[in-house]
N, C-alpha and C. Protein backbone atom coordinates (compact mmCIF):
# COMPACT_ATOMS: atom_id res chain seq x y z
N UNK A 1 5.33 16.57 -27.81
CA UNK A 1 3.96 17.00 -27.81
C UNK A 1 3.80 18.17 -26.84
N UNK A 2 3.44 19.14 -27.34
CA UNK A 2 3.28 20.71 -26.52
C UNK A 2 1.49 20.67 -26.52
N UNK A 3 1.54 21.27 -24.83
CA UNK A 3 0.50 21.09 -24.63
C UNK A 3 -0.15 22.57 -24.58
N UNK A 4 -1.09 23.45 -25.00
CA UNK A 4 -1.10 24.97 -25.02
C UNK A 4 -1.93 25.38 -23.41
N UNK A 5 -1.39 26.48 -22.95
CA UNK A 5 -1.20 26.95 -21.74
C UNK A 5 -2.37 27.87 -21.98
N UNK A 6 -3.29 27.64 -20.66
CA UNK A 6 -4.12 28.80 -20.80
C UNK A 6 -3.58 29.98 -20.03
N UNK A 7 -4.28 31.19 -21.10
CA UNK A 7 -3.44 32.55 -20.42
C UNK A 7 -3.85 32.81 -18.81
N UNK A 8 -5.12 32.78 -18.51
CA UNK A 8 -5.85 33.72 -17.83
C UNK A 8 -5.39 33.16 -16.75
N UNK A 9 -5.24 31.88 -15.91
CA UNK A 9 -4.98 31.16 -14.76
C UNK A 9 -3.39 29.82 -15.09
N UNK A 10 -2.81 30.27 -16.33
CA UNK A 10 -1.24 29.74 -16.53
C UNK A 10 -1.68 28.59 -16.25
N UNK A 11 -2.45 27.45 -16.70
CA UNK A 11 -2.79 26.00 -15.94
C UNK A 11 -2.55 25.41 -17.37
N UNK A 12 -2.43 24.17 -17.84
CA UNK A 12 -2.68 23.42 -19.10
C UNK A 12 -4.05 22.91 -19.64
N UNK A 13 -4.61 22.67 -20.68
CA UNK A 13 -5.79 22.69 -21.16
C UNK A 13 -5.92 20.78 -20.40
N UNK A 14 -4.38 19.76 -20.43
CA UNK A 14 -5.12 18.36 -19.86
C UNK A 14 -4.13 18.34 -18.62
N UNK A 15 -4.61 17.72 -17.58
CA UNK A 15 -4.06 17.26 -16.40
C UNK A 15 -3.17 15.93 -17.12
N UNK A 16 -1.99 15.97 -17.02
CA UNK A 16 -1.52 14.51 -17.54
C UNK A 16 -1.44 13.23 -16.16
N UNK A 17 -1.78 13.75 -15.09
CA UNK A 17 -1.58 12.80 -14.12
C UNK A 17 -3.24 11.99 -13.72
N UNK A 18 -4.25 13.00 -14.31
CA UNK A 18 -5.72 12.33 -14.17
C UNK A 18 -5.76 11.78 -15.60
N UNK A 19 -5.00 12.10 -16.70
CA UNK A 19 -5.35 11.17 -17.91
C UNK A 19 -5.78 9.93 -18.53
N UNK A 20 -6.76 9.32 -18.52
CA UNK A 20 -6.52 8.15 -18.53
C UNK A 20 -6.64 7.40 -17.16
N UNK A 21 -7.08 7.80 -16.21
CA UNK A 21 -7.43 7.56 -14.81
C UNK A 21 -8.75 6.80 -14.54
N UNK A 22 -9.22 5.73 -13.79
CA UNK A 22 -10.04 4.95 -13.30
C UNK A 22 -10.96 5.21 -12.48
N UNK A 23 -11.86 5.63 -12.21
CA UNK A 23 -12.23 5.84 -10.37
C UNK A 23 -12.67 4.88 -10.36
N UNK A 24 -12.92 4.07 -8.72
CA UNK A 24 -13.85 3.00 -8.55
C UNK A 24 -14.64 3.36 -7.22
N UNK A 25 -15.02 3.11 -6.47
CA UNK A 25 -15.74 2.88 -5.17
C UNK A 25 -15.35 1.84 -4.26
N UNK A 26 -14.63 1.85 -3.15
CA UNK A 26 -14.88 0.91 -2.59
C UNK A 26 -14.22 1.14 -0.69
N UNK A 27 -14.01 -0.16 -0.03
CA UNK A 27 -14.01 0.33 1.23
C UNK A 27 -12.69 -0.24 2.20
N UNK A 28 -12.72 0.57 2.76
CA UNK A 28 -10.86 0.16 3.48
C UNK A 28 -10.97 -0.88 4.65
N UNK A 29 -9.99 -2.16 4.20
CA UNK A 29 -9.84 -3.03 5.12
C UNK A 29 -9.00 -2.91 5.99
N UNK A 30 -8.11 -2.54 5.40
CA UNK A 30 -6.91 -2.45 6.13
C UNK A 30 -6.15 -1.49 6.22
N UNK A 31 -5.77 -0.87 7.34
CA UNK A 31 -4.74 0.61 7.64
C UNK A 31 -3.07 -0.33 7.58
N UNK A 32 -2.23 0.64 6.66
CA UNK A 32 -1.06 0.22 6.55
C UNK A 32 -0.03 1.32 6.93
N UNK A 33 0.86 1.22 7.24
CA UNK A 33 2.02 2.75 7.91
C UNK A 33 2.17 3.69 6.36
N UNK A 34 2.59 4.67 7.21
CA UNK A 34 2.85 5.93 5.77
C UNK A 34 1.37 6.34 5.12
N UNK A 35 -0.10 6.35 5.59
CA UNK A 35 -1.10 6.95 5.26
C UNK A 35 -1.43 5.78 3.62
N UNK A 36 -1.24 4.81 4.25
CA UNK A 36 -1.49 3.47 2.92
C UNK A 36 -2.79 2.69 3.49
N UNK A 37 -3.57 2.24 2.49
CA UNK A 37 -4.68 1.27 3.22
C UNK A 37 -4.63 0.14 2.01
N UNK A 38 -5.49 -0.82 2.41
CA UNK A 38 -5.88 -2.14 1.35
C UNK A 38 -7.32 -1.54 0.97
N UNK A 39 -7.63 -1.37 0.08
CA UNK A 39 -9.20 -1.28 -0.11
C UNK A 39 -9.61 -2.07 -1.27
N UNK A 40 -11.08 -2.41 -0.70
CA UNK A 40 -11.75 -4.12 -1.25
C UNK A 40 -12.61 -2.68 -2.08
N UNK A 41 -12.24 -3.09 -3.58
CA UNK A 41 -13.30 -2.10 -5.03
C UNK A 41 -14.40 -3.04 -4.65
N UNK A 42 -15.44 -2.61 -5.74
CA UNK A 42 -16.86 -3.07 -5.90
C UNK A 42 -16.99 -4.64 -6.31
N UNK A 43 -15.65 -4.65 -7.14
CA UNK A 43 -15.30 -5.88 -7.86
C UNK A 43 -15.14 -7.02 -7.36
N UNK A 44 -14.78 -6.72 -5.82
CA UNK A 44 -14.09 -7.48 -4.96
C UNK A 44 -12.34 -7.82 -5.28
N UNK A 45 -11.58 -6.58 -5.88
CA UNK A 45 -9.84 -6.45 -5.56
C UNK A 45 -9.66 -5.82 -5.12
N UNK A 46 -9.21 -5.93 -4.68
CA UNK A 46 -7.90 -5.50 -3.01
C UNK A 46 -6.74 -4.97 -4.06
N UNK A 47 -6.97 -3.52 -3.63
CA UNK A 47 -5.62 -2.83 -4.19
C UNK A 47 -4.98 -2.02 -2.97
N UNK A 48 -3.93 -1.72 -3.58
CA UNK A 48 -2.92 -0.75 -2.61
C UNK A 48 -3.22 0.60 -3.12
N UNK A 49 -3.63 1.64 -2.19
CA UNK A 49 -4.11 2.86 -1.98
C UNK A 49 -3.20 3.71 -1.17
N UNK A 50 -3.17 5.15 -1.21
CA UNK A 50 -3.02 6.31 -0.53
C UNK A 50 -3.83 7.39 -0.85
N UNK A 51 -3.58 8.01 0.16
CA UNK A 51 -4.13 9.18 0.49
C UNK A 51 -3.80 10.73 -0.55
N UNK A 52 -4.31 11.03 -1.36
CA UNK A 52 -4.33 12.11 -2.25
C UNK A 52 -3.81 13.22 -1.21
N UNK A 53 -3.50 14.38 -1.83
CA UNK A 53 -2.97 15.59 -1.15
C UNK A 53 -3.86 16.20 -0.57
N UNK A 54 -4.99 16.43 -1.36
CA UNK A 54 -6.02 17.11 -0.91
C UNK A 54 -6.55 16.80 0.23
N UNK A 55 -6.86 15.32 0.27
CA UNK A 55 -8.00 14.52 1.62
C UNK A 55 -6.19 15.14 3.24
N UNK A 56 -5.30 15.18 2.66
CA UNK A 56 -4.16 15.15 3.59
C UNK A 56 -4.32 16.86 4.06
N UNK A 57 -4.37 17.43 2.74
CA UNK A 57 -4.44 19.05 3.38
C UNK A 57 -5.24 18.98 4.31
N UNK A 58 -6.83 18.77 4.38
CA UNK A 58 -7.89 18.81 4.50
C UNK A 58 -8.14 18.35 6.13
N UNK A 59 -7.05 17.28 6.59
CA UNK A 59 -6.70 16.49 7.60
C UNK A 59 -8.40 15.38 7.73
N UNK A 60 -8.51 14.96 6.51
CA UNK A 60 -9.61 14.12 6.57
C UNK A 60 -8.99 12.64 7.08
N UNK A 61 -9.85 12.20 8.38
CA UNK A 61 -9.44 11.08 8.57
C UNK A 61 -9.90 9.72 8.04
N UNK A 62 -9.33 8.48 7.20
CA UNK A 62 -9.66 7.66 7.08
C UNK A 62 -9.57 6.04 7.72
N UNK A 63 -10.48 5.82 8.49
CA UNK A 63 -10.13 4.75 9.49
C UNK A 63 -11.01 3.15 8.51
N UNK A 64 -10.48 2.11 8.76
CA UNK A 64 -10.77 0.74 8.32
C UNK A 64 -12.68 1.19 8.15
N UNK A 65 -13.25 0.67 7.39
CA UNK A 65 -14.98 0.74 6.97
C UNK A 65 -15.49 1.47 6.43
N UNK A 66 -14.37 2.75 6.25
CA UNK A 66 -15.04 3.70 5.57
C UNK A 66 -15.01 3.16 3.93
N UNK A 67 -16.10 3.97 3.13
CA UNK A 67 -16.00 3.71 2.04
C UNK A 67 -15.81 5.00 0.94
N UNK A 68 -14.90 4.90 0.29
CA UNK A 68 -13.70 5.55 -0.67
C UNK A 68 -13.81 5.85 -1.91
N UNK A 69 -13.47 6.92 -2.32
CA UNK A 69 -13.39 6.57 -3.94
C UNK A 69 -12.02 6.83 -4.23
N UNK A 70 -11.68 5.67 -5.28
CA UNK A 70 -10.00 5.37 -5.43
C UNK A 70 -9.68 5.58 -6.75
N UNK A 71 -9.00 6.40 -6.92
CA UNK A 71 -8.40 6.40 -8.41
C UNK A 71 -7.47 5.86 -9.12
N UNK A 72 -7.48 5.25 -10.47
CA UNK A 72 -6.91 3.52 -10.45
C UNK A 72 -5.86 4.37 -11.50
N UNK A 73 -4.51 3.90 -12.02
CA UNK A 73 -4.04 4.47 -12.16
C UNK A 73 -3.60 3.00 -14.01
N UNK A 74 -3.85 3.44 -15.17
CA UNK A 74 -3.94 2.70 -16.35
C UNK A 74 -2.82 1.90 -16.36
N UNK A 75 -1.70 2.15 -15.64
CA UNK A 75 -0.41 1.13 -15.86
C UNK A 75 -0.13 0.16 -14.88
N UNK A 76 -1.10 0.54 -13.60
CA UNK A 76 -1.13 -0.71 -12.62
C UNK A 76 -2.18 -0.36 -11.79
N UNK A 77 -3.15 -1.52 -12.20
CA UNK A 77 -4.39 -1.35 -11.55
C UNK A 77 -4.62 -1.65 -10.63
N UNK A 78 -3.54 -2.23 -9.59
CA UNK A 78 -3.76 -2.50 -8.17
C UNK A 78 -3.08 -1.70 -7.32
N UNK A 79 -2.90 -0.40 -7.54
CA UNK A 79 -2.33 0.56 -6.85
C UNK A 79 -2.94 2.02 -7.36
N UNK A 80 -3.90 2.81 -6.12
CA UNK A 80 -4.08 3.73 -6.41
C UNK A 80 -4.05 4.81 -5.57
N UNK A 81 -5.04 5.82 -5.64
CA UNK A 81 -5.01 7.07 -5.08
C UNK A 81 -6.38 7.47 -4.50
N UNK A 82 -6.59 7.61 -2.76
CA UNK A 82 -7.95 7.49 -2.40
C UNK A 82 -8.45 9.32 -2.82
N UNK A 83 -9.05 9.66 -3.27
CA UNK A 83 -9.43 11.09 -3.90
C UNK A 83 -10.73 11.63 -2.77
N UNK A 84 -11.36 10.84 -2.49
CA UNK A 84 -12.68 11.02 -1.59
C UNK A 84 -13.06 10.07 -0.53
N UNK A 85 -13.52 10.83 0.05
CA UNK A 85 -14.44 9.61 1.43
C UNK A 85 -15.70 10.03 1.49
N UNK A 86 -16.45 9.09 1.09
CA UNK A 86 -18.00 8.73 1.23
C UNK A 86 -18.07 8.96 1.94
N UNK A 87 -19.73 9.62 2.22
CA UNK A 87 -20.59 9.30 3.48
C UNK A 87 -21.38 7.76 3.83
């Protein structure tokens, strides 16, 4: 499956890594080593999270209470990717 390339900025018309992607809301219990946290979704599950590239460029800090938005990933939904930090 070929995906067609736009000319003007060479990027692809779909992101295959946001495809099919989850967001949820929710808030960090727990700080784990390597920039990992536990965060409790809306749902009340506790998934395994990190820190996206961006929030890392950015040197955004995320400490235990803050509340997150996590991007769930379709092949295992208890492991994702924190994309944002709420106010």
């Amino acid at each position: 499956m070929r995906r067609e390339k736009d000319t003007q900025n060479g990027r692809t018309d779909t992101d295959p890594e946001k495809e099919g992607a989850i967001e949820m809301e929710g808030v960090i219990v727990e700080s784990l080593p390597n920039a990992m946290f536990r965060v409790q979704l809306t749902n009340d599950v506790v998934v395994l999270a990190h820190v996206s590239g961006k929030i890392r460029k950015n040197f955004v800090r995320c400490i235990v209470g803050d509340r997150v938005r996590v991007e769930l990933s379709p092949y295992d939904l208890y492991r994702g990717r924190i994309v944002y930090r709420l106010k």
